[in-house]
PDB file of N, CA and C in Angstrom:
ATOM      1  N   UNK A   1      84.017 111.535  94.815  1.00  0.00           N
ATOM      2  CA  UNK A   1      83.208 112.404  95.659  1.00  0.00           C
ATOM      3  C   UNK A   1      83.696 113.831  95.494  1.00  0.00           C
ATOM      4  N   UNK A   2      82.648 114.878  95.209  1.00  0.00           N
ATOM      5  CA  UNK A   2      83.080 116.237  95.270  1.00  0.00           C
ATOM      6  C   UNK A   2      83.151 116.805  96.255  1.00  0.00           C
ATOM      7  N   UNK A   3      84.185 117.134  96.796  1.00  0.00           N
ATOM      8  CA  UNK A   3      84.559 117.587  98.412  1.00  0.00           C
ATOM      9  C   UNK A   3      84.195 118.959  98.017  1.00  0.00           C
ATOM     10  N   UNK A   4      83.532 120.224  96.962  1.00  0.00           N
ATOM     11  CA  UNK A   4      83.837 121.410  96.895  1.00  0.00           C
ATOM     12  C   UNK A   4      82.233 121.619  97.456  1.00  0.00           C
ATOM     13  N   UNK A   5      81.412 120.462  97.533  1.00  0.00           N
ATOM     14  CA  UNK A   5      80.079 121.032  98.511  1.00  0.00           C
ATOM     15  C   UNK A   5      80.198 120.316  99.756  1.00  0.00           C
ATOM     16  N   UNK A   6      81.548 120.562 100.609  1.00  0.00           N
ATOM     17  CA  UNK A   6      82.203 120.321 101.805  1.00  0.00           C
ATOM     18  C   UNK A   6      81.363 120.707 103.055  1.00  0.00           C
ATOM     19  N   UNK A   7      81.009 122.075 102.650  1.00  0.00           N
ATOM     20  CA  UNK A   7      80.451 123.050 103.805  1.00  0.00           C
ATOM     21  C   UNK A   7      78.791 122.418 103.935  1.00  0.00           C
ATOM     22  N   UNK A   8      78.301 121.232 103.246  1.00  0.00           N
ATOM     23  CA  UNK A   8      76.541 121.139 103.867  1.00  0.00           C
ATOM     24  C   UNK A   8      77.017 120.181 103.959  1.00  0.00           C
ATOM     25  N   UNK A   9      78.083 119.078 103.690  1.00  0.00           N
ATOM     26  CA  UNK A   9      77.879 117.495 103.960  1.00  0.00           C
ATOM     27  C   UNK A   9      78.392 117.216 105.221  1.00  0.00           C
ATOM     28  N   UNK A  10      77.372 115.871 105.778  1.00  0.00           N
ATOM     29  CA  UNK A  10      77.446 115.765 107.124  1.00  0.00           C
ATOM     30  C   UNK A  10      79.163 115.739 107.492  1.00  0.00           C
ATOM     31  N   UNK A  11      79.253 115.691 108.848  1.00  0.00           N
ATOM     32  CA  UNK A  11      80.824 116.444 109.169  1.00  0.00           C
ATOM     33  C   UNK A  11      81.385 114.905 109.550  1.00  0.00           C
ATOM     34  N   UNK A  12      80.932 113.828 109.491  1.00  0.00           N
ATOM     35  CA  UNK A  12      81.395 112.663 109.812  1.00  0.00           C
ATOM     36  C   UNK A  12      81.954 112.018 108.849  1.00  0.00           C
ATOM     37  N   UNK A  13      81.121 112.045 107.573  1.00  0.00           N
ATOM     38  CA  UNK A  13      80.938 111.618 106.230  1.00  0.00           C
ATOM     39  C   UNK A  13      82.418 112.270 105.618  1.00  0.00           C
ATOM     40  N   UNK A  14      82.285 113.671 105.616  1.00  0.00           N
ATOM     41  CA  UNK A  14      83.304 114.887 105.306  1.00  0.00           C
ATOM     42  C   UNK A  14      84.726 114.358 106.431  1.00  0.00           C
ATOM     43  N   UNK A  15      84.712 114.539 107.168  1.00  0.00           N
ATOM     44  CA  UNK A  15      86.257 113.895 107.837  1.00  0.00           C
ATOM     45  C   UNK A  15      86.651 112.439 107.155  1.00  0.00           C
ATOM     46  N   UNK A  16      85.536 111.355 107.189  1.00  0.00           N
ATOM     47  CA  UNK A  16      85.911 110.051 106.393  1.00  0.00           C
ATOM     48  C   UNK A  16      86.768 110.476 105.302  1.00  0.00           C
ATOM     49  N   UNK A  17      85.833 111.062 104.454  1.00  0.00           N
ATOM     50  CA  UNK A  17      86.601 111.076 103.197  1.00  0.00           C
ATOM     51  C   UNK A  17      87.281 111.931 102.548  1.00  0.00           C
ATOM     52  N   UNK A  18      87.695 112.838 103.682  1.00  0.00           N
ATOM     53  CA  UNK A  18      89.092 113.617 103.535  1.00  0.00           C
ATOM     54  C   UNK A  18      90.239 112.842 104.030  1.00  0.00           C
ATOM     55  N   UNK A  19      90.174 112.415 104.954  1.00  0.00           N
ATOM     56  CA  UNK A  19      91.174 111.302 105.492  1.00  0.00           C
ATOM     57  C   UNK A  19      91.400 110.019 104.251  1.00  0.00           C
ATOM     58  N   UNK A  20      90.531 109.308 104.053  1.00  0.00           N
ATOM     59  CA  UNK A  20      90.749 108.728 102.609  1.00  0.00           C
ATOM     60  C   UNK A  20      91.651 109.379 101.634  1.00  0.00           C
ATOM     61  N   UNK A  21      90.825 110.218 101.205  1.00  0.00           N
ATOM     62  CA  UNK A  21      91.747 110.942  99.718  1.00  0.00           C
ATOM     63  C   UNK A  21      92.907 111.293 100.232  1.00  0.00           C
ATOM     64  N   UNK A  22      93.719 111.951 101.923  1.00  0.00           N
ATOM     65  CA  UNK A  22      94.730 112.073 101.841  1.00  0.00           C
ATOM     66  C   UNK A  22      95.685 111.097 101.869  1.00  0.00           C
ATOM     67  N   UNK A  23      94.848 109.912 102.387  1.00  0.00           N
ATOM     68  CA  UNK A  23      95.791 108.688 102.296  1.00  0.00           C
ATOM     69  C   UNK A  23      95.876 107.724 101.613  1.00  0.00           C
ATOM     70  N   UNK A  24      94.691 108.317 100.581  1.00  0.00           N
ATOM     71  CA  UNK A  24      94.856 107.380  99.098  1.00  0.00           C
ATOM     72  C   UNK A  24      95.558 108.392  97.972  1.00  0.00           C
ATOM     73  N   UNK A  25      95.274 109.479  97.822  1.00  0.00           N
ATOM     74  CA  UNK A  25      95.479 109.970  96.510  1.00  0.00           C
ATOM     75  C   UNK A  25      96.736 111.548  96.832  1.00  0.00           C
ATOM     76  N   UNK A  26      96.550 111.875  98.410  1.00  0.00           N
ATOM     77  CA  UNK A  26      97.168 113.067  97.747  1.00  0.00           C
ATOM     78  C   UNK A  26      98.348 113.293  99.140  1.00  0.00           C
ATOM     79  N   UNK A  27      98.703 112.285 100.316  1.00  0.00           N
ATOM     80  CA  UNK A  27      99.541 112.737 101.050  1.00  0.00           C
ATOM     81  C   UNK A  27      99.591 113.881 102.069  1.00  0.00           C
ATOM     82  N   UNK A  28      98.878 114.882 102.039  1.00  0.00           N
ATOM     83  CA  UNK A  28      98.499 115.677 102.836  1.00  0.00           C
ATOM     84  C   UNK A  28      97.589 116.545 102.211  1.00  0.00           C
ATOM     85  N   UNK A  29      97.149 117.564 103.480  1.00  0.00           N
ATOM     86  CA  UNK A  29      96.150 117.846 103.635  1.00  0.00           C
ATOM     87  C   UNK A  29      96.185 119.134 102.758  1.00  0.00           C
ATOM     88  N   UNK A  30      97.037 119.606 102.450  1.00  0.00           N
ATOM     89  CA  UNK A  30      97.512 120.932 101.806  1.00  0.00           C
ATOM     90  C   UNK A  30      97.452 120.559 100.471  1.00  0.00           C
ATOM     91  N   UNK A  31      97.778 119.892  99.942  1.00  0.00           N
ATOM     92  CA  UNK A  31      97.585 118.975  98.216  1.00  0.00           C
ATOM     93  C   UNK A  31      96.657 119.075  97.892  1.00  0.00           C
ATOM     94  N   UNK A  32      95.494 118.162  99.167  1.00  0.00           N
ATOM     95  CA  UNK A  32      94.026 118.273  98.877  1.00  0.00           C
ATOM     96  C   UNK A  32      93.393 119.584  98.773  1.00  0.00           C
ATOM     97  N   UNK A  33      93.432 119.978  99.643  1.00  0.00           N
ATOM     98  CA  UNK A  33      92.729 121.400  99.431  1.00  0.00           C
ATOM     99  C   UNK A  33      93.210 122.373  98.475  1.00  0.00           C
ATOM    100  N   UNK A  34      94.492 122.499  97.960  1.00  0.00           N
ATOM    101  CA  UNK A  34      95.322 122.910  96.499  1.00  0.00           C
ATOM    102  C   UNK A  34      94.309 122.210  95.348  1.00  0.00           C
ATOM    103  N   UNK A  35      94.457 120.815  95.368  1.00  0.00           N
ATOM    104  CA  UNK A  35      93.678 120.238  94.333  1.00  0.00           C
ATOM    105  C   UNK A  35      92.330 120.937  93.763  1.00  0.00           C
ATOM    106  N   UNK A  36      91.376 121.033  94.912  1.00  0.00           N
ATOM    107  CA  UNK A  36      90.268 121.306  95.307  1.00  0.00           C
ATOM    108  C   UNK A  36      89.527 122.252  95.085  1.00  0.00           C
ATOM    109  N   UNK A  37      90.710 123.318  95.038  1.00  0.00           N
ATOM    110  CA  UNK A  37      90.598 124.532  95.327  1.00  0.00           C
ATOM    111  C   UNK A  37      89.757 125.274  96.542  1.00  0.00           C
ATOM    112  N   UNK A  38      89.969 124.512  97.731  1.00  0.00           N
ATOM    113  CA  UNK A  38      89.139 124.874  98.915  1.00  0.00           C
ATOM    114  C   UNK A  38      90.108 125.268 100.160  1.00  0.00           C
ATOM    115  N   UNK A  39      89.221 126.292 100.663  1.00  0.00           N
ATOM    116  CA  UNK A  39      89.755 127.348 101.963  1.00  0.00           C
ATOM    117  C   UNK A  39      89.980 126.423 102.955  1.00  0.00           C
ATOM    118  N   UNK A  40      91.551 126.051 103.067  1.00  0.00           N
ATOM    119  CA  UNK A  40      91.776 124.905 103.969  1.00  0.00           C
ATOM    120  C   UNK A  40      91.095 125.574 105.536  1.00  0.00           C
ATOM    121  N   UNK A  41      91.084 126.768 105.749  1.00  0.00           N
ATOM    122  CA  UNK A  41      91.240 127.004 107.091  1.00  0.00           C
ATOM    123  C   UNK A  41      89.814 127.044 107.536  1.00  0.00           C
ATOM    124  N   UNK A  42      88.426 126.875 106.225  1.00  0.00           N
ATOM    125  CA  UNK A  42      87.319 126.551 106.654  1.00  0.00           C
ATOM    126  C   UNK A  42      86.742 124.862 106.627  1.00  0.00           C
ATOM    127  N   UNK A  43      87.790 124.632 105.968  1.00  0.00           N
ATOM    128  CA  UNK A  43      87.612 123.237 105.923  1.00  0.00           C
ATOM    129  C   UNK A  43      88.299 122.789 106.853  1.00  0.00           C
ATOM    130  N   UNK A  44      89.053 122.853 107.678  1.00  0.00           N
ATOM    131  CA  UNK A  44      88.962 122.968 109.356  1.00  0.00           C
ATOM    132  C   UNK A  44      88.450 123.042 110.511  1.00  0.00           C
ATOM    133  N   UNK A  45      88.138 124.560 110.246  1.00  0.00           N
ATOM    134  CA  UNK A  45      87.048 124.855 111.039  1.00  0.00           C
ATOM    135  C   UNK A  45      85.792 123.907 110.878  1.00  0.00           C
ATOM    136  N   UNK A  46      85.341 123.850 109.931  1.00  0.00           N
ATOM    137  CA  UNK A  46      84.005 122.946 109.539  1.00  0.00           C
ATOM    138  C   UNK A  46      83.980 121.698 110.693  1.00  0.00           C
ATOM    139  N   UNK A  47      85.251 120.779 110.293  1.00  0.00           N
ATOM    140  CA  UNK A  47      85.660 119.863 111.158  1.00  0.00           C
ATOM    141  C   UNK A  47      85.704 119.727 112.374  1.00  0.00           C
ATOM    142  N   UNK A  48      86.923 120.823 112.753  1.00  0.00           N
ATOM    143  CA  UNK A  48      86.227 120.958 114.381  1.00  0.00           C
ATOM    144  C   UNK A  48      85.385 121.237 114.892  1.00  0.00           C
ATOM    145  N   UNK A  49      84.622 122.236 114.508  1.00  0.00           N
ATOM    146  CA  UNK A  49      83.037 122.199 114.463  1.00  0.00           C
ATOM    147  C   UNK A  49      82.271 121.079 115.298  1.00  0.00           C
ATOM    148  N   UNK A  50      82.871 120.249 114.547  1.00  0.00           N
ATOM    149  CA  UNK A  50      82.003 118.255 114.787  1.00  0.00           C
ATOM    150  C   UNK A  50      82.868 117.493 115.388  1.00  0.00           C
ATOM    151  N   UNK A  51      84.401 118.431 115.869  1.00  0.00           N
ATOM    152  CA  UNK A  51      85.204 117.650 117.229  1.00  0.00           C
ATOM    153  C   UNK A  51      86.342 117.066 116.222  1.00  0.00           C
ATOM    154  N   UNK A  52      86.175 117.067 115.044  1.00  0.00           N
ATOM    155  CA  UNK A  52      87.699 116.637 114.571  1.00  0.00           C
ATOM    156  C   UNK A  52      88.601 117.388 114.753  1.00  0.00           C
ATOM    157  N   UNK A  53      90.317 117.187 115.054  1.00  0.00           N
ATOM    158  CA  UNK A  53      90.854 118.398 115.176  1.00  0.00           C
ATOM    159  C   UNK A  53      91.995 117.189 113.621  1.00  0.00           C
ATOM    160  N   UNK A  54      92.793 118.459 113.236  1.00  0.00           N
ATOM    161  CA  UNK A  54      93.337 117.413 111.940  1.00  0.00           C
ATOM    162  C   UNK A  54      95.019 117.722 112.864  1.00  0.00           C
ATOM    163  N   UNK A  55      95.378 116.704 112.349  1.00  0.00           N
ATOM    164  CA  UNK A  55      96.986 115.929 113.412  1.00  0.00           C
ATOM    165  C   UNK A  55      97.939 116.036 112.513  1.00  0.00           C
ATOM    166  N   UNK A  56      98.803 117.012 111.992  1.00  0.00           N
ATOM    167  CA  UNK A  56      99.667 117.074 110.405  1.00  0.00           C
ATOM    168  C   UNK A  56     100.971 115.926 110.605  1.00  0.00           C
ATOM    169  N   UNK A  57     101.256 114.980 111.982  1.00  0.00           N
ATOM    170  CA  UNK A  57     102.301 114.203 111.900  1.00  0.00           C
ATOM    171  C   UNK A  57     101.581 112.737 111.910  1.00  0.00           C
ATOM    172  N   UNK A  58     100.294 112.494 111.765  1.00  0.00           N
ATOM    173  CA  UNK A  58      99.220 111.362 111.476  1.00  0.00           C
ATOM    174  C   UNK A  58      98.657 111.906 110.077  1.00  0.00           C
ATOM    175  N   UNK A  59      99.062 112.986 109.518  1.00  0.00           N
ATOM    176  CA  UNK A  59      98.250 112.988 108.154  1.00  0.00           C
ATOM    177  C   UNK A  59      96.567 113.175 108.484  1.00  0.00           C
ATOM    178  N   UNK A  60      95.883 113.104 109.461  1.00  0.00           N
ATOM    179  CA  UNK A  60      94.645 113.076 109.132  1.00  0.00           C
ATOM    180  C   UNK A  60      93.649 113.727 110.539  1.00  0.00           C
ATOM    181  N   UNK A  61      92.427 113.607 110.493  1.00  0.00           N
ATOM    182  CA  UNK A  61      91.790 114.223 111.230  1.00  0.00           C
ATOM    183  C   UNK A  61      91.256 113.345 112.014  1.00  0.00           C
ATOM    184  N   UNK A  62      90.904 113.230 113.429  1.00  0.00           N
ATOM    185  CA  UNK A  62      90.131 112.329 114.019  1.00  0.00           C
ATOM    186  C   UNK A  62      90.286 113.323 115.383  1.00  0.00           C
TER     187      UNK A  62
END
Protein backbone atom coordinates (compact mmCIF):
# COMPACT_ATOMS: atom_id res chain seq x y z
CA UNK A 1 0.00 0.00 0.00
CA UNK A 2 1.26 3.53 -0.89
CA UNK A 3 0.92 5.51 2.26
CA UNK A 4 2.40 8.79 0.14
CA UNK A 5 -1.49 9.44 -1.01
CA UNK A 6 -2.05 9.42 2.93
CA UNK A 7 -3.74 12.83 2.95
CA UNK A 8 -7.28 11.60 0.73
CA UNK A 9 -7.40 7.99 2.15
CA UNK A 10 -10.11 7.33 4.48
CA UNK A 11 -8.57 8.08 8.11
CA UNK A 12 -9.64 4.61 9.46
CA UNK A 13 -8.18 2.65 6.61
CA UNK A 14 -4.89 5.13 7.00
CA UNK A 15 -4.46 4.50 10.94
CA UNK A 16 -5.00 0.49 10.14
CA UNK A 17 -2.29 0.44 8.04
CA UNK A 18 0.13 2.58 9.56
CA UNK A 19 -0.14 0.66 12.68
CA UNK A 20 0.48 -2.55 10.58
CA UNK A 21 3.59 -1.44 8.75
CA UNK A 22 4.91 -0.18 12.12
CA UNK A 23 4.44 -3.40 13.60
CA UNK A 24 5.24 -5.43 10.76
CA UNK A 25 8.00 -3.82 8.87
CA UNK A 26 9.45 -0.78 10.48
CA UNK A 27 9.19 -0.47 14.54
CA UNK A 28 8.22 2.98 14.82
CA UNK A 29 6.62 5.60 13.62
CA UNK A 30 9.63 7.79 12.71
CA UNK A 31 11.23 4.89 10.31
CA UNK A 32 7.96 4.93 8.61
CA UNK A 33 7.58 8.24 7.78
CA UNK A 34 11.71 8.44 7.04
CA UNK A 35 10.96 5.52 4.70
CA UNK A 36 8.14 7.31 3.10
CA UNK A 37 9.33 10.32 2.90
CA UNK A 38 6.21 11.89 4.62
CA UNK A 39 5.61 15.03 6.98
CA UNK A 40 5.22 13.00 10.12
CA UNK A 41 3.59 15.97 11.85
CA UNK A 42 0.77 15.98 9.05
CA UNK A 43 0.45 12.59 9.13
CA UNK A 44 -0.65 13.14 12.62
CA UNK A 45 -2.52 15.69 12.41
CA UNK A 46 -4.48 13.88 9.57
CA UNK A 47 -5.11 11.20 12.26
CA UNK A 48 -6.26 13.09 14.91
CA UNK A 49 -8.34 14.74 12.75
CA UNK A 50 -10.47 11.25 12.86
CA UNK A 51 -9.69 10.93 16.84
CA UNK A 52 -6.54 8.84 16.58
CA UNK A 53 -4.01 10.23 18.83
CA UNK A 54 -0.52 8.00 18.12
CA UNK A 55 0.91 6.50 21.78
CA UNK A 56 5.04 6.32 21.09
CA UNK A 57 5.29 3.66 24.29
CA UNK A 58 2.39 1.29 22.37
CA UNK A 59 4.10 2.01 19.02
CA UNK A 60 0.84 2.89 17.43
CA UNK A 61 -2.21 5.00 17.02
CA UNK A 62 -5.66 4.25 18.30
Amino acid sequence: MDLNKYETMDPVMLMSIVNMKIRDEFGDLDALVKYYDIDKDKLVARLAGAGFDYLPDAKQFR
